[in-house]
Protein backbone atom coordinates (compact mmCIF):
# COMPACT_ATOMS: atom_id res chain seq x y z
CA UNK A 1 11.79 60.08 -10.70
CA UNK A 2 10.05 62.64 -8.27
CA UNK A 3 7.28 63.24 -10.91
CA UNK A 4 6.16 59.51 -10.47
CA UNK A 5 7.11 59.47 -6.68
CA UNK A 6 9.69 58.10 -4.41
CA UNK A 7 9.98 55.14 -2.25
CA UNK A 8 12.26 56.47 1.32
CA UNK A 9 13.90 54.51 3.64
CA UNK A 10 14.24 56.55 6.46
CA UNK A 11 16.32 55.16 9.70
CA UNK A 12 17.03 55.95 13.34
CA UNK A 13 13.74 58.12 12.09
CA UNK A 14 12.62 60.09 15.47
CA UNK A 15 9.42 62.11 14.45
CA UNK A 16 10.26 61.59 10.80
CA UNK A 17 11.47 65.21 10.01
CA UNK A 18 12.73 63.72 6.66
CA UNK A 19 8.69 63.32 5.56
CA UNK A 20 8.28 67.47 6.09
CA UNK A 21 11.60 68.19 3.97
CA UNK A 22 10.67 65.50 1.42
CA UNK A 23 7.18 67.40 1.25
CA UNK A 24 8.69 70.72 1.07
CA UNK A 25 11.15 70.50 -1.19
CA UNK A 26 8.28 68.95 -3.51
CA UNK A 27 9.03 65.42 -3.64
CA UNK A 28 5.83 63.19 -3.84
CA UNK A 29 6.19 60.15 -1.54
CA UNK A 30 5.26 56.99 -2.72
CA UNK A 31 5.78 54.96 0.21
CA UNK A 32 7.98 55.80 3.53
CA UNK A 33 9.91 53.65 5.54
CA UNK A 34 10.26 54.40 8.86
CA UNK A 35 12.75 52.52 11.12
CA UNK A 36 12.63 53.68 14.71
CA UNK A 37 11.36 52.37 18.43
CA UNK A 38 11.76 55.43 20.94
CA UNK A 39 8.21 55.32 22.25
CA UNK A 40 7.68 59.16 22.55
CA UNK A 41 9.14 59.26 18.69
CA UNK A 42 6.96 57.10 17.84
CA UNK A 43 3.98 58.97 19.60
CA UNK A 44 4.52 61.78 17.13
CA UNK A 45 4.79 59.70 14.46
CA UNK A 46 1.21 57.95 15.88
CA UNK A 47 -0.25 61.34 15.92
CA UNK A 48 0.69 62.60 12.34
CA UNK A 49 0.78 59.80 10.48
CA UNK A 50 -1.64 57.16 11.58
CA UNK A 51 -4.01 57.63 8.64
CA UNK A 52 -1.11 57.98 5.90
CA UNK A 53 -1.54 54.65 3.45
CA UNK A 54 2.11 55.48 2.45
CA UNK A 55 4.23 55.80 5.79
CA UNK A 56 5.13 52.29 7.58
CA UNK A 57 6.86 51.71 10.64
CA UNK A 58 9.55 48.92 9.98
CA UNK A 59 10.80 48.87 13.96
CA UNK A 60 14.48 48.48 14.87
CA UNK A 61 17.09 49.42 12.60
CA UNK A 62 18.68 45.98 13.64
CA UNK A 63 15.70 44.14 12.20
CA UNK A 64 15.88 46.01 9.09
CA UNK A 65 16.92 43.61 6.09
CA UNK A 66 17.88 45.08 2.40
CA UNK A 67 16.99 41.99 0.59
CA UNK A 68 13.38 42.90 1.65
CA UNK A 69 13.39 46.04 0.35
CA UNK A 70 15.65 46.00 -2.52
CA UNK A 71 14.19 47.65 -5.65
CA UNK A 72 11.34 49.07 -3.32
CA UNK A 73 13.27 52.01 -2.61
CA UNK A 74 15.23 54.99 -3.72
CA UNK A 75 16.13 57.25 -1.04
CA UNK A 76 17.72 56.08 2.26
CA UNK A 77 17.81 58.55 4.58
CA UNK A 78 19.33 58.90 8.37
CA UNK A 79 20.98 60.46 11.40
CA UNK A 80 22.92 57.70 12.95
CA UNK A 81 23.12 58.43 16.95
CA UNK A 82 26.20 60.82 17.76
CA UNK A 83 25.87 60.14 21.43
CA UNK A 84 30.13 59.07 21.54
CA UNK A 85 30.46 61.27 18.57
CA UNK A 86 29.79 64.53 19.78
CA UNK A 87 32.26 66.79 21.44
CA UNK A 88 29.03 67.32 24.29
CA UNK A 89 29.72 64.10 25.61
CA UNK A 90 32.78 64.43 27.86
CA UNK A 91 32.51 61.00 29.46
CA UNK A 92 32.78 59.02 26.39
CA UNK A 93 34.22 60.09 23.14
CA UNK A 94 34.55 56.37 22.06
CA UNK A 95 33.39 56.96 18.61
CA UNK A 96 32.09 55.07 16.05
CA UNK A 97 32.92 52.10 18.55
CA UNK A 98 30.46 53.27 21.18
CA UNK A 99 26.89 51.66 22.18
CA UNK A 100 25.25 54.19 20.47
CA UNK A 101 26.86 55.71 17.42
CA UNK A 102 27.79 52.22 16.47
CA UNK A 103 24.73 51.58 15.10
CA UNK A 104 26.35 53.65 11.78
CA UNK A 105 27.50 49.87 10.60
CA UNK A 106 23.86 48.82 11.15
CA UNK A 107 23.20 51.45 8.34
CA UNK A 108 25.64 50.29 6.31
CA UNK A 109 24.77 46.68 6.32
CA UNK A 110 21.57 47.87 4.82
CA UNK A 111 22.88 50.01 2.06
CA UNK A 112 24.76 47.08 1.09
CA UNK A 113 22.26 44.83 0.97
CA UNK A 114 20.28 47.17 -0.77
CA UNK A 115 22.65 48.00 -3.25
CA UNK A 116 23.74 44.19 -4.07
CA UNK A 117 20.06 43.03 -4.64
CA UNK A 118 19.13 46.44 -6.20
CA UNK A 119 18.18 45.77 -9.83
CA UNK A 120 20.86 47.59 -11.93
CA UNK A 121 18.91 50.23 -13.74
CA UNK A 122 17.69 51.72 -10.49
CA UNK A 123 19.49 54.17 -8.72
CA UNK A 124 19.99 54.21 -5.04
CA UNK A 125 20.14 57.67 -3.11
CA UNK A 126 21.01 58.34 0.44
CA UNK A 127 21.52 61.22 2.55
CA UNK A 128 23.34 61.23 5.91
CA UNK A 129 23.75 63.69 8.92
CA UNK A 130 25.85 63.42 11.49
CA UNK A 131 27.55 66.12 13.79
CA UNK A 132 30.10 68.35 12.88
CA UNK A 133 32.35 68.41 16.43
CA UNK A 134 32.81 64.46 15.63
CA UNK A 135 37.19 63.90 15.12
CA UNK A 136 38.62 63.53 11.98
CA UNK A 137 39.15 60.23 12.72
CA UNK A 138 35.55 58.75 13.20
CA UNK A 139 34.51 61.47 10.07
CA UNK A 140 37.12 59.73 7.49
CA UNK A 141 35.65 56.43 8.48
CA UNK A 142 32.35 57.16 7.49
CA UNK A 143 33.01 58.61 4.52
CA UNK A 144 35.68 56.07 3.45
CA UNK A 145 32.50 53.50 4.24
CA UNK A 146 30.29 55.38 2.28
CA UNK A 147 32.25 55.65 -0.49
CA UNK A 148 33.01 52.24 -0.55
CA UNK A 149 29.27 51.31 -1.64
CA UNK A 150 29.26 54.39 -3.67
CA UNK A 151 32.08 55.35 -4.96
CA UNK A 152 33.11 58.81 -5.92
CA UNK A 153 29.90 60.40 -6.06
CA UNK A 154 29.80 60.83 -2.07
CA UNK A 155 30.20 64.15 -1.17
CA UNK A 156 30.22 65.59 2.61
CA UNK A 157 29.03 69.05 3.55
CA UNK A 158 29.47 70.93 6.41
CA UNK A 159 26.23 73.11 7.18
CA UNK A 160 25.64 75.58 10.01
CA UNK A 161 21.73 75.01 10.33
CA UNK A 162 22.10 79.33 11.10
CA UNK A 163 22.03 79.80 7.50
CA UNK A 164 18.22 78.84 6.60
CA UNK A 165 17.20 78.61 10.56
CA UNK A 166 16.96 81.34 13.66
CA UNK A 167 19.63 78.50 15.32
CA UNK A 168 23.01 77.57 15.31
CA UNK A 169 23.58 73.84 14.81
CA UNK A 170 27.02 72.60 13.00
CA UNK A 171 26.39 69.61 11.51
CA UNK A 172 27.80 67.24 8.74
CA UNK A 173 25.70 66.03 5.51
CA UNK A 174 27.01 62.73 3.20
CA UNK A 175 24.98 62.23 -0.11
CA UNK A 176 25.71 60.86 -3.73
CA UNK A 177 22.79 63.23 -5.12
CA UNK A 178 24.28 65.27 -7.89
CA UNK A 179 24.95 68.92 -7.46
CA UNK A 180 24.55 69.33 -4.08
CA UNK A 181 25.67 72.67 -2.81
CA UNK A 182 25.92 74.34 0.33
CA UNK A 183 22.63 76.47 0.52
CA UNK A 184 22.84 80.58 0.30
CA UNK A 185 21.32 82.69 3.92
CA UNK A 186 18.41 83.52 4.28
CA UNK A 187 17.53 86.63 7.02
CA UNK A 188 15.81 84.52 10.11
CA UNK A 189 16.20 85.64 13.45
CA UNK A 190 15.53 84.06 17.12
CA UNK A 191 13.22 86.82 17.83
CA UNK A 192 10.90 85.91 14.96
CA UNK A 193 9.93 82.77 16.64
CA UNK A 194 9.43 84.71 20.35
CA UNK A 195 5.85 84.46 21.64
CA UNK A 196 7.19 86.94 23.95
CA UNK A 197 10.04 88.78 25.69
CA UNK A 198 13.82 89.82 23.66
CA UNK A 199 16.83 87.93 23.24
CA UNK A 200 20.67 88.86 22.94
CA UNK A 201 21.35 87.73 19.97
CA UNK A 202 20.47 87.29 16.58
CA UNK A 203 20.74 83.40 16.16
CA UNK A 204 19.92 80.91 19.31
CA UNK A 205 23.13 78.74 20.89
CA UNK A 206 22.99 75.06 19.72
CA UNK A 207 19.78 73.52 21.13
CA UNK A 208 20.86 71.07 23.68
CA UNK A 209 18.15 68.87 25.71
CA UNK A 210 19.55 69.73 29.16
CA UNK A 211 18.11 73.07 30.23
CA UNK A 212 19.11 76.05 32.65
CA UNK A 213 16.87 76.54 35.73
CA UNK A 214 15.66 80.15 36.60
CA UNK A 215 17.63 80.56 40.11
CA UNK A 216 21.49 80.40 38.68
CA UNK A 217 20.73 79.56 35.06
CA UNK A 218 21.62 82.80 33.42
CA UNK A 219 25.71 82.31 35.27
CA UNK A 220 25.85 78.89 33.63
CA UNK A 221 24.24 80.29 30.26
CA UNK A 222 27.09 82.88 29.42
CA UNK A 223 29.26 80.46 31.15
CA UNK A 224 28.90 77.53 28.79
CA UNK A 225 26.54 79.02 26.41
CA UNK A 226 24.83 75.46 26.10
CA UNK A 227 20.84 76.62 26.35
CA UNK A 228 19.07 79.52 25.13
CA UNK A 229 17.43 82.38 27.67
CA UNK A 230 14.67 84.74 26.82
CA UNK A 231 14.36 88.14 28.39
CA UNK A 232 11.21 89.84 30.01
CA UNK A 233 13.09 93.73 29.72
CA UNK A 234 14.12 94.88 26.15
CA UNK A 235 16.22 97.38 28.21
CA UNK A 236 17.91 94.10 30.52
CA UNK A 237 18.62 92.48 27.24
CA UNK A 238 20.27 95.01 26.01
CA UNK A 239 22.76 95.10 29.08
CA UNK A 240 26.29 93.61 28.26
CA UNK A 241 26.69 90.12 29.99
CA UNK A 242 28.98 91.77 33.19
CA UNK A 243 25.55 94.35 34.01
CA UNK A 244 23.48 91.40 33.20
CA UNK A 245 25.50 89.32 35.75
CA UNK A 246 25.69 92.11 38.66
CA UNK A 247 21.67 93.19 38.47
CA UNK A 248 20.47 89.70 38.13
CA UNK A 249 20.72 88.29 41.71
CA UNK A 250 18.44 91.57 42.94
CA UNK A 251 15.71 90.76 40.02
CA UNK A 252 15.56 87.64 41.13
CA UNK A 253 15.21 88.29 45.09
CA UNK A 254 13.00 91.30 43.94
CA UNK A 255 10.81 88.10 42.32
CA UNK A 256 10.59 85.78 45.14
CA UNK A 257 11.05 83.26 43.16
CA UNK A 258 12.23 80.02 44.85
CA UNK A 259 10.84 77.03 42.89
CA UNK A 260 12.15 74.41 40.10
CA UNK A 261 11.92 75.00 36.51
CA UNK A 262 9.56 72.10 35.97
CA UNK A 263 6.93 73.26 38.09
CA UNK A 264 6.17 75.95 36.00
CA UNK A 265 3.23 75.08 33.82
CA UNK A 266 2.93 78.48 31.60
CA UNK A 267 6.21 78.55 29.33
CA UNK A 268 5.95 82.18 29.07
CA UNK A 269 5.87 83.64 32.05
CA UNK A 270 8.96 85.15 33.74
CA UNK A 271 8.62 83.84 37.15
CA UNK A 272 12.05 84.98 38.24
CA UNK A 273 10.99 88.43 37.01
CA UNK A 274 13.77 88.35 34.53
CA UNK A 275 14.04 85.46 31.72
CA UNK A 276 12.40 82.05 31.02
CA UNK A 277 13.34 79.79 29.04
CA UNK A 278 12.37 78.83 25.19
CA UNK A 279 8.80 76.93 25.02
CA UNK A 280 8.48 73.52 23.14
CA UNK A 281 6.87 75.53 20.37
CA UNK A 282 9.86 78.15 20.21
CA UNK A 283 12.59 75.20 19.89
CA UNK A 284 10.68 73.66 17.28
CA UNK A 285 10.28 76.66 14.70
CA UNK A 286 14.36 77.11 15.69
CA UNK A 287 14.38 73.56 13.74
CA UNK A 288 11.88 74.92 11.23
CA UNK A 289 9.12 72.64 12.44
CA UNK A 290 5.49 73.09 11.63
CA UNK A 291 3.66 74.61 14.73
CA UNK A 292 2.16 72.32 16.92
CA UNK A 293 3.91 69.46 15.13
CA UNK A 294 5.55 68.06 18.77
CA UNK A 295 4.40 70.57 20.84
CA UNK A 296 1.01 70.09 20.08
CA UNK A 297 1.01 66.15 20.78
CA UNK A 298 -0.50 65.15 24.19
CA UNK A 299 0.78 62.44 26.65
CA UNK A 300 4.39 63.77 26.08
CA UNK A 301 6.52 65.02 28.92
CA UNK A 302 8.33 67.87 28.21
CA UNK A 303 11.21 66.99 28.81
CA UNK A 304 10.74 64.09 26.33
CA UNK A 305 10.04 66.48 23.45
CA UNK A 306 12.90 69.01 24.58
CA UNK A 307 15.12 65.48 23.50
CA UNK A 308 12.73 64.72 20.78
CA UNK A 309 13.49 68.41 18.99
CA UNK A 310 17.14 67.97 19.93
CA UNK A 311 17.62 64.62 18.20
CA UNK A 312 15.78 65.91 14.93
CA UNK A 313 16.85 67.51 11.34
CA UNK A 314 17.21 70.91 10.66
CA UNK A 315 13.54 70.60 8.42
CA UNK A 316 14.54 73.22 6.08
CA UNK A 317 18.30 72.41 5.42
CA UNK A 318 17.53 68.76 4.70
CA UNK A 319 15.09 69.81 2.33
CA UNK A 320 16.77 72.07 0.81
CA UNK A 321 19.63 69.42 0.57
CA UNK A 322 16.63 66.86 -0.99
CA UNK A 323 15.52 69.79 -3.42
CA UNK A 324 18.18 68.25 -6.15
CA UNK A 325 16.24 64.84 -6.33
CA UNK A 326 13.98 66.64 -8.73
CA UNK A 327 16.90 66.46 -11.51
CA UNK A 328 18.11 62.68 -10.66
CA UNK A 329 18.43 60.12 -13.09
């Protein structure tokens, strides 16, 4: 199949991240489906794939209709929202039943219809990720859903991103393609992808899109450990977190530093003469993004493309996860 080429269905699509795994784990894309209407997502898209004869923007996954596409594709492909699925959100855990992450049944209805108007001697893949703090509850349900167009080739992983990426990020993965394993470590570290200063540890927290500011930040960091810091001093990094704690308040007095984050326009510099924060082209090699690929797109706010890298794949785990397509039939 991948020696002719593939025809993917990608939904809820964001800055298609499933195009870079399907290139590097070698898959030749025939045509690419991609379902998705956040504007800045879309931007990216604009900006890498304008010119591309094979990738098409289909719009909202509610518009989406399998009885068009049946037989034009073999891969679906998708992330639905985890918004009330995630154990982040405190305010609403409502599940697959919220505004968001009920759009899962809107993914679904199209691998139904696909499936029912798919002719019979073509095979349908898919490959779903979702995240891993979800309850056991909402996590039987999908697979029980799955499984109910598939049958008993769905399997579900459970994938730290930390073992092929410098970054932590627990996440589920659904697929019927055969023999998929969980992949073996590789030896990436969060200081690889450092422009400049040290970190703490050897893999970054779970990349969040809220961020710390550079007046209290660091308390609420190892408080919550929600956001990643980096460090201007090798030696300061090297603290433990109670020295880190007690000499902070001085550095930053010592600094004069009084203003907000998001004034700051150089990401590296250390204006409160002790850490900074990761730039937009640090938290996209933690996902294993090409360079450049959102933080090089103009008429983005960053703050838009801290959520845009947040909402995305893992590029290297899904492709190493899409790697097995190669021995389909």
């Amino acid at each position: 199949m991948t020696n002719e080429g593939i025809n993917v269905l990608s939904l809820f699509d964001g800055v298609s991240t499933a195009y870079i795994a399907l290139e590097r784990a070698g898959i030749k894309i025939n045509n690419y489906y991609s379902s998705e209407i956040d504007k800045s997502a879309l931007a990216v898209q604009n900006h890498h794939y304008s010119a591309n004869t094979r990738f098409q923007q289909i719009g909202d996954v509610r518009d989406v209709k399998g009885i068009g596409l049946a037989g034009r594709v073999d891969l679906v492909i998708f992330g639905s929202p985890c918004t009330q699925l995630s154990s982040v959100n405190p305010i609403d855990r409502s599940g697959l039943k919220g505004p968001d992450s009920s759009l899962f049944y809107e993914a679904i209805r199209i691998l139904k219809e696909l499936r029912f108007y798919q002719p019979l001697d073509q095979k349908l893949y898919f490959l779903m990720e979702n995240v891993a703090s979800m309850s056991r509850e909402n996590r039987n349900i999908i697979t029980n859903e799955l499984k109910n167009i598939f049958g008993d080739s769905v399997q579900m992983l459970k994938i730290d991103s930390a073992i092929l990426a410098p970054s932590h990020r627990r996440r589920l993965y659904w697929s019927n393609i055969p023999r998929t394993t969980a992949p073996k470590p590789n030896n990436s570290k969060y200081h690889d992808v450092l422009v400049n200063g040290y970190v703490d540890n050897e893999k970054a927290n779970v990349i969040l899109t809220s961020s710390l500011t550079l007046t209290n930040g660091l308390f609420r960091h190892f408080k919550r450990r929600i956001s990643n810091v980096i460090y201007k001093d090798k030696v300061f990094a090297e603290l433990s977190t109670k020295l880190k704690l007690e000499q902070y308040p001085a550095i930053l007095k010592a600094s004069g530093y009084v203003a907000k984050a998001d004034r700051n326009k150089n990401e590296y510099e250390f204006l409160n003469g002790c850490y900074r924060l990761p730039s937009i082209l640090e938290l996209e090699r933690l996902m294993t993004f090409p360079d450049g690929y959102i933080s090089g797109v103009g008429g983005i706010s960053r703050t838009e493309k801290m959520k845009l890298v947040g909402l995305s794949f893992t590029a290297d785990v899904v492709a190493y996860l899409l790697r097995n397509l190669h021995n389909a039939r």
